[in-house]
C-alpha atoms as a PDB file:
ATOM      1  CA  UNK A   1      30.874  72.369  67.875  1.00  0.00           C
ATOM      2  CA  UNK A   2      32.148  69.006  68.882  1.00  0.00           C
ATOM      3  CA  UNK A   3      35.751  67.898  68.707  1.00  0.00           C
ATOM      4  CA  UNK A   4      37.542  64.851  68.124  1.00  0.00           C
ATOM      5  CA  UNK A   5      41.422  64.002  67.997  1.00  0.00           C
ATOM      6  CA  UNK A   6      42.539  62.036  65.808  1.00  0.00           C
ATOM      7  CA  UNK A   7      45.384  60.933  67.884  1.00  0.00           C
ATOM      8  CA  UNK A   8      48.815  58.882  65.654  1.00  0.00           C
ATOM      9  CA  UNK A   9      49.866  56.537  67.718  1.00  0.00           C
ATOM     10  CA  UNK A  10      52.913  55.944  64.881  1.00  0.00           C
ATOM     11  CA  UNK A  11      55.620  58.791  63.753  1.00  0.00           C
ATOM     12  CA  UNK A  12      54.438  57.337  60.120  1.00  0.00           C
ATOM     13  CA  UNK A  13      52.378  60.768  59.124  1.00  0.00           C
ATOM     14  CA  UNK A  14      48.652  61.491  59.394  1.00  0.00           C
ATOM     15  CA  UNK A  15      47.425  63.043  55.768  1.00  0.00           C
ATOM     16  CA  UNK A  16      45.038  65.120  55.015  1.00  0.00           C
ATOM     17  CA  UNK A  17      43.679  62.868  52.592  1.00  0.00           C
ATOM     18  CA  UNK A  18      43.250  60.330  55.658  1.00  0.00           C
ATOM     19  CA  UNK A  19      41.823  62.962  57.756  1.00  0.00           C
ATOM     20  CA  UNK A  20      38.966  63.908  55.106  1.00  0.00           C
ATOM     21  CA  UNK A  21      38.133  60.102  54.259  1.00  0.00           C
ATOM     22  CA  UNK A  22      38.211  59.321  58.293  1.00  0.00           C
ATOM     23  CA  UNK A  23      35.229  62.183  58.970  1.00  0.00           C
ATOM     24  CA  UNK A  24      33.488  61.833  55.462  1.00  0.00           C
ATOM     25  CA  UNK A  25      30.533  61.200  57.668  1.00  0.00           C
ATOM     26  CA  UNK A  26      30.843  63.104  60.320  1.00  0.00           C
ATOM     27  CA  UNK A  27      28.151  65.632  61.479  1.00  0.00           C
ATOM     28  CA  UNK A  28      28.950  69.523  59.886  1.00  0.00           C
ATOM     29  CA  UNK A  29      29.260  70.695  63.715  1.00  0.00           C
ATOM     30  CA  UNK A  30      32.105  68.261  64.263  1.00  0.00           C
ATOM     31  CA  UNK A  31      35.589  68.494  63.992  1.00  0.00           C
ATOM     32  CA  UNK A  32      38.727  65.824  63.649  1.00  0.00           C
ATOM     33  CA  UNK A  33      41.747  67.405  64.932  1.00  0.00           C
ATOM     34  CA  UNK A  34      45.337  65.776  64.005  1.00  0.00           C
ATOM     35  CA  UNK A  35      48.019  65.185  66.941  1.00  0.00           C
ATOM     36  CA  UNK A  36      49.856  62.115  66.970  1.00  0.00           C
ATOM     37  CA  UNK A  37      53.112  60.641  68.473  1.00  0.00           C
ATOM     38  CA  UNK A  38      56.190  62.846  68.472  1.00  0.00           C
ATOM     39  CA  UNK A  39      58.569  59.321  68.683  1.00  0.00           C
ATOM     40  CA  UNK A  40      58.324  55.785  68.693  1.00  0.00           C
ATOM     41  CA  UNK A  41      57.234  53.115  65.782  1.00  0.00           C
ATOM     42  CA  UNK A  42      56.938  53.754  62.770  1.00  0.00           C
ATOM     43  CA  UNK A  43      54.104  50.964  62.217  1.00  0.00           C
ATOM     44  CA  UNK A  44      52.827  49.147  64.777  1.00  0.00           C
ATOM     45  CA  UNK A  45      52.599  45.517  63.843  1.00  0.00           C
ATOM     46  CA  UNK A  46      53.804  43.604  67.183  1.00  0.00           C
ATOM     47  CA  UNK A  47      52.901  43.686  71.076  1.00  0.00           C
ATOM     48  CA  UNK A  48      56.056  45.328  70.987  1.00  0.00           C
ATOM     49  CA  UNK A  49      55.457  48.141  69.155  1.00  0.00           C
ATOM     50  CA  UNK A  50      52.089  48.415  70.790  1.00  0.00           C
ATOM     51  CA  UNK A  51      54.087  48.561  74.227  1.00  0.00           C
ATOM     52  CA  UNK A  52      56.475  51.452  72.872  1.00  0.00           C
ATOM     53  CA  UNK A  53      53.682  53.688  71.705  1.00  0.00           C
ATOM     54  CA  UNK A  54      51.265  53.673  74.841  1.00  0.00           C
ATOM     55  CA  UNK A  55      53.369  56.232  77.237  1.00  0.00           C
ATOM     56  CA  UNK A  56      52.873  58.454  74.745  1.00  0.00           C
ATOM     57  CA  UNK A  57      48.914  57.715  73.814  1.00  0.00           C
ATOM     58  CA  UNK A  58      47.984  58.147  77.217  1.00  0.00           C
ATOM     59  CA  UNK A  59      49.844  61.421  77.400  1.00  0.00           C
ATOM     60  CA  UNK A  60      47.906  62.867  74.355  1.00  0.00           C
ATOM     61  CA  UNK A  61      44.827  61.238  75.639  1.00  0.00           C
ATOM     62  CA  UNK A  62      45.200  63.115  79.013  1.00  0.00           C
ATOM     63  CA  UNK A  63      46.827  66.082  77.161  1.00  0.00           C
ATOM     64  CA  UNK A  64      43.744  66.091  74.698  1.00  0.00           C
ATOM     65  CA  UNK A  65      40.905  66.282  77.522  1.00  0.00           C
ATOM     66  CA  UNK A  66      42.727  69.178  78.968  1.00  0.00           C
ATOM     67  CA  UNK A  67      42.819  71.399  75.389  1.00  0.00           C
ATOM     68  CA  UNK A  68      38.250  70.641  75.470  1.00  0.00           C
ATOM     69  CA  UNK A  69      38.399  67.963  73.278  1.00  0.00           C
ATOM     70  CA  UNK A  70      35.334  65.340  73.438  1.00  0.00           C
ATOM     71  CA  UNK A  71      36.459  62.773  72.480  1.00  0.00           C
ATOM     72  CA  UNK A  72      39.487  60.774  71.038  1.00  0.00           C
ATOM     73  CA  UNK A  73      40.154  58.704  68.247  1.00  0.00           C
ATOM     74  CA  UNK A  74      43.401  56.309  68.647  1.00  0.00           C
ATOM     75  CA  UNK A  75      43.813  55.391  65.058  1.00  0.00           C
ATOM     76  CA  UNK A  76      45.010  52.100  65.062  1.00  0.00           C
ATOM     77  CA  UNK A  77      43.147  48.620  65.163  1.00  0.00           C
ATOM     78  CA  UNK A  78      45.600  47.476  67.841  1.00  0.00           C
ATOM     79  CA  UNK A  79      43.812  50.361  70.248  1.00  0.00           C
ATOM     80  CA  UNK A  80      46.983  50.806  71.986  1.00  0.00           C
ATOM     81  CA  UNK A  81      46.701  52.561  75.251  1.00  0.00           C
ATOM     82  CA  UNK A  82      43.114  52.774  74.940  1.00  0.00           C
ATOM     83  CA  UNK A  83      42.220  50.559  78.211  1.00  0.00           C
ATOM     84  CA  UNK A  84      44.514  52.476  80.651  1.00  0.00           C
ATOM     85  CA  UNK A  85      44.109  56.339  78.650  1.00  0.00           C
ATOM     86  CA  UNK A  86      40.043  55.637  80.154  1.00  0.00           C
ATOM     87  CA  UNK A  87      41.380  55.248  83.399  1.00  0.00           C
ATOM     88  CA  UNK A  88      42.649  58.496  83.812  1.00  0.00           C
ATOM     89  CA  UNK A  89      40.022  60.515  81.293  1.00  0.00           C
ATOM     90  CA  UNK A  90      36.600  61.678  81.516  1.00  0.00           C
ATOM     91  CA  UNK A  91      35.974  61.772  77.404  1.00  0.00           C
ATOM     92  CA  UNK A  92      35.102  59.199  75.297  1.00  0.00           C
ATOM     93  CA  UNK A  93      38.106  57.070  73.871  1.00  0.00           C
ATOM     94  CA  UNK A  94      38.132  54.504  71.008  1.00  0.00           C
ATOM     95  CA  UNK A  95      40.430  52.581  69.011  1.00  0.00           C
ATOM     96  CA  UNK A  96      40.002  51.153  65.855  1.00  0.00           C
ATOM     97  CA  UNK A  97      39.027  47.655  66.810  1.00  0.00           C
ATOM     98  CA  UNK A  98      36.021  47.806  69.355  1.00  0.00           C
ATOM     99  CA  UNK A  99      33.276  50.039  67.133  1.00  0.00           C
ATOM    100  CA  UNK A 100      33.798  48.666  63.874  1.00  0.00           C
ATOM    101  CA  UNK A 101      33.066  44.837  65.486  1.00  0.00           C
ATOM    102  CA  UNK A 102      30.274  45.728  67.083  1.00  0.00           C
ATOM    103  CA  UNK A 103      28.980  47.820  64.610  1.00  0.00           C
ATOM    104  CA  UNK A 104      29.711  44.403  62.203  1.00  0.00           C
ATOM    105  CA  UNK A 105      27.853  42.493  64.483  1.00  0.00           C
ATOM    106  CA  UNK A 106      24.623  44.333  63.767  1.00  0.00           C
ATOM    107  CA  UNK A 107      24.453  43.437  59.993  1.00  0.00           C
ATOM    108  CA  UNK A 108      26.197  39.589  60.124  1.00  0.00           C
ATOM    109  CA  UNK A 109      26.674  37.054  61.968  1.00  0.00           C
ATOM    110  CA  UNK A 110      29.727  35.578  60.429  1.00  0.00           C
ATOM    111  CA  UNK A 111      32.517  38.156  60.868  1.00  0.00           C
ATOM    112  CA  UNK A 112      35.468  38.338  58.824  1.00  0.00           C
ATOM    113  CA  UNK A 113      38.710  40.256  59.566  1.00  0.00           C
ATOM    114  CA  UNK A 114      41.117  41.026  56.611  1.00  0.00           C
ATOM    115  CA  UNK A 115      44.906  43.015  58.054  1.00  0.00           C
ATOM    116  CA  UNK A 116      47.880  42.790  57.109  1.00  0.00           C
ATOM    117  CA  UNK A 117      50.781  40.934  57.859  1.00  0.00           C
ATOM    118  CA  UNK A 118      50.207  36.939  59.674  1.00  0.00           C
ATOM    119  CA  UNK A 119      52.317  38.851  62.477  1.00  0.00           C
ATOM    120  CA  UNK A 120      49.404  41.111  63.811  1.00  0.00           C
ATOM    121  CA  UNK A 121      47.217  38.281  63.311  1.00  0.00           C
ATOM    122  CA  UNK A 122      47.219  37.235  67.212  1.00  0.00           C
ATOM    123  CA  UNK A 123      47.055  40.006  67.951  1.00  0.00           C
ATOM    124  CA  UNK A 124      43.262  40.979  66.406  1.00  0.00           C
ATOM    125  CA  UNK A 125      42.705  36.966  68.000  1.00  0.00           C
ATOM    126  CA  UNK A 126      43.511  38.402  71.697  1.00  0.00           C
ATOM    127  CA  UNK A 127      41.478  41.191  70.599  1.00  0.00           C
ATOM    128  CA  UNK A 128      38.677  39.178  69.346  1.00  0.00           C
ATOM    129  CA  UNK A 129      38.588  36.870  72.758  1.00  0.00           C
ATOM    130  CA  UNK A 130      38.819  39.290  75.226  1.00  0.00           C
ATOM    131  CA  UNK A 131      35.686  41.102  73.486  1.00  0.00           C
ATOM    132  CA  UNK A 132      33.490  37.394  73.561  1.00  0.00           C
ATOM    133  CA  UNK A 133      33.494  37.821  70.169  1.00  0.00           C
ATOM    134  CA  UNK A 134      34.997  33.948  69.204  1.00  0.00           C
ATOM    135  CA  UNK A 135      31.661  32.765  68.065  1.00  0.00           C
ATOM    136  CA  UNK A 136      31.026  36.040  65.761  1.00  0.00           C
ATOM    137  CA  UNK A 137      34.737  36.431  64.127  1.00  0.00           C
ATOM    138  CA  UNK A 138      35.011  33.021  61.774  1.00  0.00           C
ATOM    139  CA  UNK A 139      38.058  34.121  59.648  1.00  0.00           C
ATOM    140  CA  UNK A 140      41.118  36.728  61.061  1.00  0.00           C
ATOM    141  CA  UNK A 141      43.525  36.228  57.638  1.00  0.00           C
ATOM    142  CA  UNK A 142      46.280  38.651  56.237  1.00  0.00           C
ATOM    143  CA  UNK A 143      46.654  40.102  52.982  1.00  0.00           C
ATOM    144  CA  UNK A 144      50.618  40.221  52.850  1.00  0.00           C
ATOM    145  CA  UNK A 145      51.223  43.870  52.490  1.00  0.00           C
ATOM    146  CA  UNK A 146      52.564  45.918  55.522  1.00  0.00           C
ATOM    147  CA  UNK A 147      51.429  49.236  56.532  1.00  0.00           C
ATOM    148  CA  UNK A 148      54.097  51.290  55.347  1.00  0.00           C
ATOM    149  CA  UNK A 149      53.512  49.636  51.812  1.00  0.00           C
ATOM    150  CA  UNK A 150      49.592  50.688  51.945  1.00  0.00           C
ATOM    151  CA  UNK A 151      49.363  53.326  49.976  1.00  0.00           C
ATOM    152  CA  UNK A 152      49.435  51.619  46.491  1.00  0.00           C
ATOM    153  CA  UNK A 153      45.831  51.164  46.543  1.00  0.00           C
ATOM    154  CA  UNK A 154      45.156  49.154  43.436  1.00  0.00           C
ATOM    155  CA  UNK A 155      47.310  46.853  44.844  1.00  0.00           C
ATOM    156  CA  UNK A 156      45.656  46.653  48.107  1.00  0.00           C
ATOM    157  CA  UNK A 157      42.182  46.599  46.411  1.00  0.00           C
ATOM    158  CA  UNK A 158      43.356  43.807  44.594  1.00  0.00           C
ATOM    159  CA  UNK A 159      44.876  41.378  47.447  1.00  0.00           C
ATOM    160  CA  UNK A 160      41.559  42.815  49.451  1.00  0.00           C
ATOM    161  CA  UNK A 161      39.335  41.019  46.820  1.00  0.00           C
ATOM    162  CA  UNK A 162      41.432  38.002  46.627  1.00  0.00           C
ATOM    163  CA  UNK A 163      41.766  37.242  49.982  1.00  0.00           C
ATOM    164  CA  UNK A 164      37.729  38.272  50.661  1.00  0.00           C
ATOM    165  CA  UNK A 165      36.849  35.715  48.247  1.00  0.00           C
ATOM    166  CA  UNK A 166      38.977  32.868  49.010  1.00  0.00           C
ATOM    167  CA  UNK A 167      37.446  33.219  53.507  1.00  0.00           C
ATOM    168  CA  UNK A 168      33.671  33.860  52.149  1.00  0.00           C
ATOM    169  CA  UNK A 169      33.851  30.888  50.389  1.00  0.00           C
ATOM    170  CA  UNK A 170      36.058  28.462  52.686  1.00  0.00           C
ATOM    171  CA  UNK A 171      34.523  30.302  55.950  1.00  0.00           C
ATOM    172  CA  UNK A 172      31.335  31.773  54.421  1.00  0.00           C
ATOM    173  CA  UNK A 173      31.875  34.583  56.267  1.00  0.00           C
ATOM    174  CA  UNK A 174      29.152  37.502  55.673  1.00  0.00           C
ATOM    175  CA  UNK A 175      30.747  40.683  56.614  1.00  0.00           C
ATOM    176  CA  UNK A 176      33.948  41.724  55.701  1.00  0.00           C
ATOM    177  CA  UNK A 177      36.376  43.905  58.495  1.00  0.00           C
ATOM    178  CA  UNK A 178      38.970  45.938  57.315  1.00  0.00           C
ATOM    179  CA  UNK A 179      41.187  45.469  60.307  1.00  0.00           C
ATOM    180  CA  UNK A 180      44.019  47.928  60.311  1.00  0.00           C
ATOM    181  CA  UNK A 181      43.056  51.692  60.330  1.00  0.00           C
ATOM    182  CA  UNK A 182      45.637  52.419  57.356  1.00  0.00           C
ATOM    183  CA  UNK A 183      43.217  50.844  54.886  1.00  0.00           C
ATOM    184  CA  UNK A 184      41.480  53.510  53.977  1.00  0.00           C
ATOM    185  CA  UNK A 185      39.570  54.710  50.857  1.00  0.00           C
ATOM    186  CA  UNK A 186      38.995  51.411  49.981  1.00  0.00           C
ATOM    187  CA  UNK A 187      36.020  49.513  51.408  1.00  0.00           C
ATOM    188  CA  UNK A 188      33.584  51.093  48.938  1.00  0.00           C
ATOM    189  CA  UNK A 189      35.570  49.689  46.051  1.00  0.00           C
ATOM    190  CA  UNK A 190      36.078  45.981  47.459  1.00  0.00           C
ATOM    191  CA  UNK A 191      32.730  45.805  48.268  1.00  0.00           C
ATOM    192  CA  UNK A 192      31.792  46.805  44.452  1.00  0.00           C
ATOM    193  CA  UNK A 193      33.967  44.318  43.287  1.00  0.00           C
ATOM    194  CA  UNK A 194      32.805  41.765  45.521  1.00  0.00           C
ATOM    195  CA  UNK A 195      29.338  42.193  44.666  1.00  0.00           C
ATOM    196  CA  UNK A 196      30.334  41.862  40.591  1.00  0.00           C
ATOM    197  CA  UNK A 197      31.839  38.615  41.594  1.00  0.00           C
ATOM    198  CA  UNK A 198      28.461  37.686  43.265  1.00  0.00           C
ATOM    199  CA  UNK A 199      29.330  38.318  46.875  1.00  0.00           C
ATOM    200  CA  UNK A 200      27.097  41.255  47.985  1.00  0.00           C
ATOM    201  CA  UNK A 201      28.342  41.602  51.859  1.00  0.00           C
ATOM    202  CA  UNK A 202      29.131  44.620  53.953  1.00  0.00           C
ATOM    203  CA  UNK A 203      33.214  45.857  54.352  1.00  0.00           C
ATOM    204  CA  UNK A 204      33.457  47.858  56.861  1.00  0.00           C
ATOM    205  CA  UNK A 205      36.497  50.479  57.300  1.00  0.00           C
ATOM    206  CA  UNK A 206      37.259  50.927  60.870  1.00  0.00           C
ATOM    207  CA  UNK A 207      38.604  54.142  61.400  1.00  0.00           C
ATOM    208  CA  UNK A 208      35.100  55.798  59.490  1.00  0.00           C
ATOM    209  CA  UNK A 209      33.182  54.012  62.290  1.00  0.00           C
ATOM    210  CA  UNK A 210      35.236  54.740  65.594  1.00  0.00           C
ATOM    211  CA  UNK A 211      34.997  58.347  65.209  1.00  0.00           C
ATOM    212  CA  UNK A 212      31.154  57.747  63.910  1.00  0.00           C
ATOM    213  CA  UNK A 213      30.677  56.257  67.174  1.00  0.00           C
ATOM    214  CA  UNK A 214      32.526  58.871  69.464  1.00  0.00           C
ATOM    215  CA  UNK A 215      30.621  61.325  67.661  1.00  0.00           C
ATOM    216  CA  UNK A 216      27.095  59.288  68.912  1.00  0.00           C
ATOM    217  CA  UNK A 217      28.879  58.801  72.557  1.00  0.00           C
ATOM    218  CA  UNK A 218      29.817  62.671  72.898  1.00  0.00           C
ATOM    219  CA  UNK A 219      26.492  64.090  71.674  1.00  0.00           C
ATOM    220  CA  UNK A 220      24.436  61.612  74.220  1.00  0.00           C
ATOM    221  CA  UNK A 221      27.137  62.458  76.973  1.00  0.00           C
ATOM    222  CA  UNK A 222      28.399  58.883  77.655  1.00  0.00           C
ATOM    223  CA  UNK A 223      31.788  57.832  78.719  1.00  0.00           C
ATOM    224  CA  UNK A 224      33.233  54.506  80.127  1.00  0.00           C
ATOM    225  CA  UNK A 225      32.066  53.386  83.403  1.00  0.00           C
ATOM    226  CA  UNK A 226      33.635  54.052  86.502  1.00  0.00           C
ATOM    227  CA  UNK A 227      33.453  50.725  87.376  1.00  0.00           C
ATOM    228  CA  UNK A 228      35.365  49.009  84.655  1.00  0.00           C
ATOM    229  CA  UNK A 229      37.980  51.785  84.191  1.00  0.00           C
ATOM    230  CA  UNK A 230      38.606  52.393  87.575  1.00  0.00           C
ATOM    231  CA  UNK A 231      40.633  55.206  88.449  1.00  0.00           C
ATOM    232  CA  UNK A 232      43.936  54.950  89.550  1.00  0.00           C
ATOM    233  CA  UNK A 233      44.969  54.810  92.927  1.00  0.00           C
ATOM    234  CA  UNK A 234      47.008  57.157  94.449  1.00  0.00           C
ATOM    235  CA  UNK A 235      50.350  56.178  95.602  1.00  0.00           C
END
């Protein structure tokens, strides 16, 4: 049986619901196991916040290794903590950001990134250009709803489809990124409603993907290299 944390990075709770729409298509034999943050923000919607929550990532990512896990899931599209938590692991380690992009790239080549407040929006752009990704990613634009405030879906779904529309027509961008990891249980609807209003395009839900793709990295028995995540030096 393989397992996979699905590590908080916010005190804002984990649900179950989230939990069982996250591994909907996840292989019988694997597992998503909660643990998340025990302080810090609530939301993280700043470099600051991102800076507050990464003692504590790498701690669970180090912590999680040690309990047998195979692989971790940092569920936000920020990935906090992710770049240093793979210098001092062995396992597998995503964030929300790097599998759903290049998973994107394989069905488009005009990428568009819908999240959701203009504050996280550079961000996703430092994101998007230290991944050489500038050429793919033609529209990074904001819905206006924060995280916290996610949960009233057909209001999401709504500004979703709005905003959607308005970039695939001004950028005529061809596949749609959800690009915060609290969007869930709604890509399959926006992309129904897109396609009634002519657009048929992928959206893409990132969190669904990430632990897709540490599922496909712990089953081959990859891991970052050595060389890019070097280990830290003793002092």
């Amino acid at each position: 049986m393989l397992k996979i944390m699905c590590l908080n990075p916010v005190t804002l709770e984990t649900t179950e619901e989230e939990i069982s729409y996250i591994g909907k298509y996840l292989e019988r034999d694997t597992t998503l196991i909660p643990d998340g943050v025990s302080e810090g923000p609530e939301t993280i919607q700043s470099e600051y916040e991102e800076a507050l929550a990464q003692p504590q990532i790498i701690d669970l990512c180090i912590k999680a290794e040690k309990q047998g896990m195979d692989a971790v899931f940092v569920n936000c599209f920020g990935d906090p903590g992710v770049r240093g938590a793979r210098e001092v692991t062995h396992i597998p380690i995503f964030g929300g950001f790097e599998p759903v992009m290049l998973t994107a790239m394989g069905i488009g080549d005009r990428i568009g990134i819908l999240s959701v407040l203009d504050n996280v929006l550079p961000l996703i752009t430092h994101e998007v250009l230290r991944a050489g990704m500038g050429d793919r990613v033609v529209s990074i634009s904001s819905v206006g709803i924060p995280v916290a405030q996610l949960d009233n879906k057909e209001v999401l779904e709504a500004a979703l489809v709005r905003e959607a529309i308005r970039v695939i027509r001004e950028s005529r961008v061809e596949v749609l990124v959800l690009g915060c990891t609290a969007m869930i249980d709604v890509a399959e609807n926006v992309a129904e409603r897109l396609r009634m209003a002519g657009f048929d395009i992928p959206v893409l839900e990132a969190a669904q993907t990430a632990v897709k793709m540490l599922e496909m990295y712990a089953k081959m028995g990859l891991t970052h290299s050595r060389r890019t995540y070097m280990p830290v030096p003793v002092k």
